[in-house]
C-alpha atoms as a PDB file:
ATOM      1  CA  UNK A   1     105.868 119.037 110.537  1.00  0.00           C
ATOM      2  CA  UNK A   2     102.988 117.183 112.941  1.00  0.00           C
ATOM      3  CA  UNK A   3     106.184 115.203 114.585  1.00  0.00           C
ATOM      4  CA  UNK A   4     107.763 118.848 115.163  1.00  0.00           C
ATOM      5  CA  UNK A   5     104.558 120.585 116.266  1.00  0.00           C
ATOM      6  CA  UNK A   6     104.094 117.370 118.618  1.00  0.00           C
ATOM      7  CA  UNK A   7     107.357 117.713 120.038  1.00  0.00           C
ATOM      8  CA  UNK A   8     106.932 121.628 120.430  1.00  0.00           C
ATOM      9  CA  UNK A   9     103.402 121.321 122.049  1.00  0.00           C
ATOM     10  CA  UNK A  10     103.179 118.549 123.574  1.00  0.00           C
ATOM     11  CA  UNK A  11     104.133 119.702 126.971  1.00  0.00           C
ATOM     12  CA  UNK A  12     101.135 122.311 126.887  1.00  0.00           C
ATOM     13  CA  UNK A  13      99.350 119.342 126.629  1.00  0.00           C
ATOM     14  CA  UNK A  14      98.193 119.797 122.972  1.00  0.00           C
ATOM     15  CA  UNK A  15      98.440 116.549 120.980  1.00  0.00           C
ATOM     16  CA  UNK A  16      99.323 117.382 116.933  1.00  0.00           C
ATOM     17  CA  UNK A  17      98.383 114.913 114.495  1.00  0.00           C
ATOM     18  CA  UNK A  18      97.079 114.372 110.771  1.00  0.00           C
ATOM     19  CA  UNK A  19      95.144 112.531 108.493  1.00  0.00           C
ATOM     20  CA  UNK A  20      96.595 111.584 104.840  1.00  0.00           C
ATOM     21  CA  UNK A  21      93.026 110.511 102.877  1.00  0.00           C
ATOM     22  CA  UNK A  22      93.113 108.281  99.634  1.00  0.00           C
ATOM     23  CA  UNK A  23      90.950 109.242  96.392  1.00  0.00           C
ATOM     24  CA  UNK A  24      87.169 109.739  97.950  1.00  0.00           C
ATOM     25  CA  UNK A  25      84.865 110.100  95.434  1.00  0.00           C
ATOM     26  CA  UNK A  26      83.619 113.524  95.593  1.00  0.00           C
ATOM     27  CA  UNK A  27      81.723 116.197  92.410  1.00  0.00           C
ATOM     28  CA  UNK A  28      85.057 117.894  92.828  1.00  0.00           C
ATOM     29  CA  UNK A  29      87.170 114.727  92.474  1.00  0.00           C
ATOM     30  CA  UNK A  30      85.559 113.987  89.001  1.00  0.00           C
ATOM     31  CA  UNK A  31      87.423 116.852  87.128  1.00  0.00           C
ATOM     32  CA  UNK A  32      90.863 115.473  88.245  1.00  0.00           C
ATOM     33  CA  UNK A  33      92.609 114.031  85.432  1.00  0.00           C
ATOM     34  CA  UNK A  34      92.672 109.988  85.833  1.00  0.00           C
ATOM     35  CA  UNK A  35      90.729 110.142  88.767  1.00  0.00           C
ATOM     36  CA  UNK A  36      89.102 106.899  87.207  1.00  0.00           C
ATOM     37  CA  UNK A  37      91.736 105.016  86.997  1.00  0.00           C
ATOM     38  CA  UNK A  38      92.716 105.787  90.447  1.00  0.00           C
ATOM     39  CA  UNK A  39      89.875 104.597  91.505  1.00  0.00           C
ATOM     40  CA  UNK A  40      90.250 101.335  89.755  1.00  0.00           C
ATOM     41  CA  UNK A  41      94.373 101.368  90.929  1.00  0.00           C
ATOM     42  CA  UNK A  42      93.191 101.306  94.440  1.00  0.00           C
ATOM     43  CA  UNK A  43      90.411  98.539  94.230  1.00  0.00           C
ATOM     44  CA  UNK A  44      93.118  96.153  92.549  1.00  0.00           C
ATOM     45  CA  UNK A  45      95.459  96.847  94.738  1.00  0.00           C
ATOM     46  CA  UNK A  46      95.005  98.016  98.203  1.00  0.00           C
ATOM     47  CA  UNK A  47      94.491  95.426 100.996  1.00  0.00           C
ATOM     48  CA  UNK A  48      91.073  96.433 101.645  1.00  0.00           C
ATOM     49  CA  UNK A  49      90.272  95.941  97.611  1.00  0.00           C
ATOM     50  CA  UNK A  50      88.208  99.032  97.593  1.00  0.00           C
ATOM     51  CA  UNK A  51      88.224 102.773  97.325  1.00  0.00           C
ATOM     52  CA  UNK A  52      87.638 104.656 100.694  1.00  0.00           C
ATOM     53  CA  UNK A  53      83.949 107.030 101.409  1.00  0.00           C
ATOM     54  CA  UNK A  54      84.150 110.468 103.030  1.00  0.00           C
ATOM     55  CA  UNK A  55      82.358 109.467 105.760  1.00  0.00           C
ATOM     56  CA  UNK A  56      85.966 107.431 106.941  1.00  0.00           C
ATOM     57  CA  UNK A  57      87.901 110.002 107.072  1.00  0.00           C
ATOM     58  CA  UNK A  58      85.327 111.779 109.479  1.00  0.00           C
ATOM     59  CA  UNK A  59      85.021 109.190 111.564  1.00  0.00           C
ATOM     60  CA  UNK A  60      89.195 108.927 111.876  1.00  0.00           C
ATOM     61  CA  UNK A  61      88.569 112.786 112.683  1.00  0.00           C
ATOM     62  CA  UNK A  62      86.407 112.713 115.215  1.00  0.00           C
ATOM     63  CA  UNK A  63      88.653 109.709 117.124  1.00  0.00           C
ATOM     64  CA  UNK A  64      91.554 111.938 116.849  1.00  0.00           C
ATOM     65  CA  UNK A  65      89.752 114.872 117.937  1.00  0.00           C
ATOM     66  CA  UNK A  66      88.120 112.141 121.190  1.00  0.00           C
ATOM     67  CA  UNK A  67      89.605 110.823 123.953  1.00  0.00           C
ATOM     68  CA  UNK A  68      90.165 107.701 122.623  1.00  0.00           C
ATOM     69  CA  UNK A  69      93.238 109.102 121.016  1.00  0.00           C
ATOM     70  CA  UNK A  70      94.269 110.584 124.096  1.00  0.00           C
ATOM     71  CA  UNK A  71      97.902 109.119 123.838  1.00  0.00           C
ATOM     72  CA  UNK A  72      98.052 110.023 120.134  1.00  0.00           C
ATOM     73  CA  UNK A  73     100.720 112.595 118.750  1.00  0.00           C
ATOM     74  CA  UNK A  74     102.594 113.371 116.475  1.00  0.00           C
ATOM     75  CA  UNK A  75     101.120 111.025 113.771  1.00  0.00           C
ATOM     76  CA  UNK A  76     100.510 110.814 110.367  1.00  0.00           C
ATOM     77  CA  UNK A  77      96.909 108.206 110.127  1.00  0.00           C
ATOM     78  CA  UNK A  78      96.111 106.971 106.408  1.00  0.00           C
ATOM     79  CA  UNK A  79      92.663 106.412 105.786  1.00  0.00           C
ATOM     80  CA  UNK A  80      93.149 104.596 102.380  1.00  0.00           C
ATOM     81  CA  UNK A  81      92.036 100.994 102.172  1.00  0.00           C
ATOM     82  CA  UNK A  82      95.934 100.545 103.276  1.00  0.00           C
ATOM     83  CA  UNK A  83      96.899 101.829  99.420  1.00  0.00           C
ATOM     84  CA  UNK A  84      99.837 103.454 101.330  1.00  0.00           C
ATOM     85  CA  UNK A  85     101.561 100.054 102.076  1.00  0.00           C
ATOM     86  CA  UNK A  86     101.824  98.603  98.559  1.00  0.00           C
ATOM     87  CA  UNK A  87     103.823 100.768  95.331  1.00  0.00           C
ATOM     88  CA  UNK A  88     102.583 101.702  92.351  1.00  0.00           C
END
Protein backbone atom coordinates (compact mmCIF):
# COMPACT_ATOMS: atom_id res chain seq x y z
CA UNK A 1 0.00 0.00 0.00
CA UNK A 2 2.98 2.78 0.94
CA UNK A 3 4.49 1.84 -2.76
CA UNK A 4 0.82 2.69 -4.14
CA UNK A 5 0.18 5.75 -1.96
CA UNK A 6 3.88 6.83 -3.09
CA UNK A 7 3.13 6.43 -6.57
CA UNK A 8 -0.38 8.22 -6.16
CA UNK A 9 1.11 11.20 -4.14
CA UNK A 10 4.14 11.64 -4.98
CA UNK A 11 3.62 14.25 -7.57
CA UNK A 12 1.84 16.54 -4.85
CA UNK A 13 5.00 16.27 -3.43
CA UNK A 14 3.98 14.08 -0.42
CA UNK A 15 6.52 11.31 0.25
CA UNK A 16 4.58 7.89 1.80
CA UNK A 17 6.56 5.61 3.76
CA UNK A 18 6.51 3.11 6.86
CA UNK A 19 8.16 1.67 9.60
CA UNK A 20 7.86 -2.29 10.34
CA UNK A 21 9.25 -2.41 14.31
CA UNK A 22 10.58 -5.77 15.88
CA UNK A 23 9.41 -6.97 19.53
CA UNK A 24 10.19 -3.65 21.85
CA UNK A 25 9.80 -4.39 25.18
CA UNK A 26 6.89 -2.53 26.36
CA UNK A 27 4.07 -3.26 29.87
CA UNK A 28 1.79 -4.06 26.99
CA UNK A 29 4.20 -6.43 25.21
CA UNK A 30 4.46 -8.64 28.41
CA UNK A 31 0.89 -10.15 28.09
CA UNK A 32 1.65 -11.44 24.52
CA UNK A 33 1.94 -15.04 24.52
CA UNK A 34 5.84 -16.05 23.97
CA UNK A 35 6.83 -12.67 23.98
CA UNK A 36 9.91 -14.15 25.97
CA UNK A 37 11.02 -16.25 23.76
CA UNK A 38 10.87 -13.74 21.10
CA UNK A 39 12.91 -11.84 22.80
CA UNK A 40 15.49 -14.48 23.23
CA UNK A 41 14.77 -15.61 19.15
CA UNK A 42 15.93 -12.22 18.20
CA UNK A 43 19.14 -11.88 20.43
CA UNK A 44 20.37 -15.37 18.95
CA UNK A 45 19.68 -14.57 15.84
CA UNK A 46 19.49 -11.19 14.39
CA UNK A 47 22.71 -9.53 13.10
CA UNK A 48 22.71 -6.96 15.65
CA UNK A 49 22.41 -9.95 18.51
CA UNK A 50 19.97 -7.92 20.45
CA UNK A 51 16.37 -6.93 20.84
CA UNK A 52 15.52 -3.33 19.60
CA UNK A 53 14.31 -0.13 22.43
CA UNK A 54 11.40 2.17 21.61
CA UNK A 55 13.40 4.94 21.52
CA UNK A 56 14.75 3.41 17.73
CA UNK A 57 11.91 3.37 16.23
CA UNK A 58 11.39 7.17 17.16
CA UNK A 59 14.39 8.16 16.09
CA UNK A 60 13.74 6.22 12.43
CA UNK A 61 10.43 8.42 12.77
CA UNK A 62 11.60 11.52 13.17
CA UNK A 63 14.36 10.94 10.04
CA UNK A 64 11.51 9.98 7.93
CA UNK A 65 9.42 12.71 9.03
CA UNK A 66 13.14 15.26 8.41
CA UNK A 67 14.68 16.29 5.56
CA UNK A 68 17.19 13.94 5.62
CA UNK A 69 14.77 11.55 4.04
CA UNK A 70 13.85 13.98 1.59
CA UNK A 71 14.33 11.47 -1.39
CA UNK A 72 12.57 8.72 0.59
CA UNK A 73 9.20 7.09 -0.69
CA UNK A 74 7.50 4.58 -0.94
CA UNK A 75 9.43 2.40 1.61
CA UNK A 76 8.97 -0.09 3.98
CA UNK A 77 12.22 0.69 6.93
CA UNK A 78 12.70 -2.28 9.56
CA UNK A 79 13.88 -1.22 12.73
CA UNK A 80 14.69 -4.78 14.08
CA UNK A 81 18.30 -5.55 14.87
CA UNK A 82 18.07 -6.78 10.99
CA UNK A 83 15.73 -9.94 12.40
CA UNK A 84 13.96 -9.36 9.02
CA UNK A 85 16.94 -10.73 6.94
CA UNK A 86 17.43 -14.15 8.56
CA UNK A 87 14.17 -17.05 8.83
CA UNK A 88 12.88 -18.51 11.57
Amino acid sequence: SARYLAFEMGAQKIRVNTISAGAVRTLSAMAVGGIDEMFEHTERRAPLKRNIEADEVGKTAVYLLSDLSSGVTGENIYVDSGANIVGL
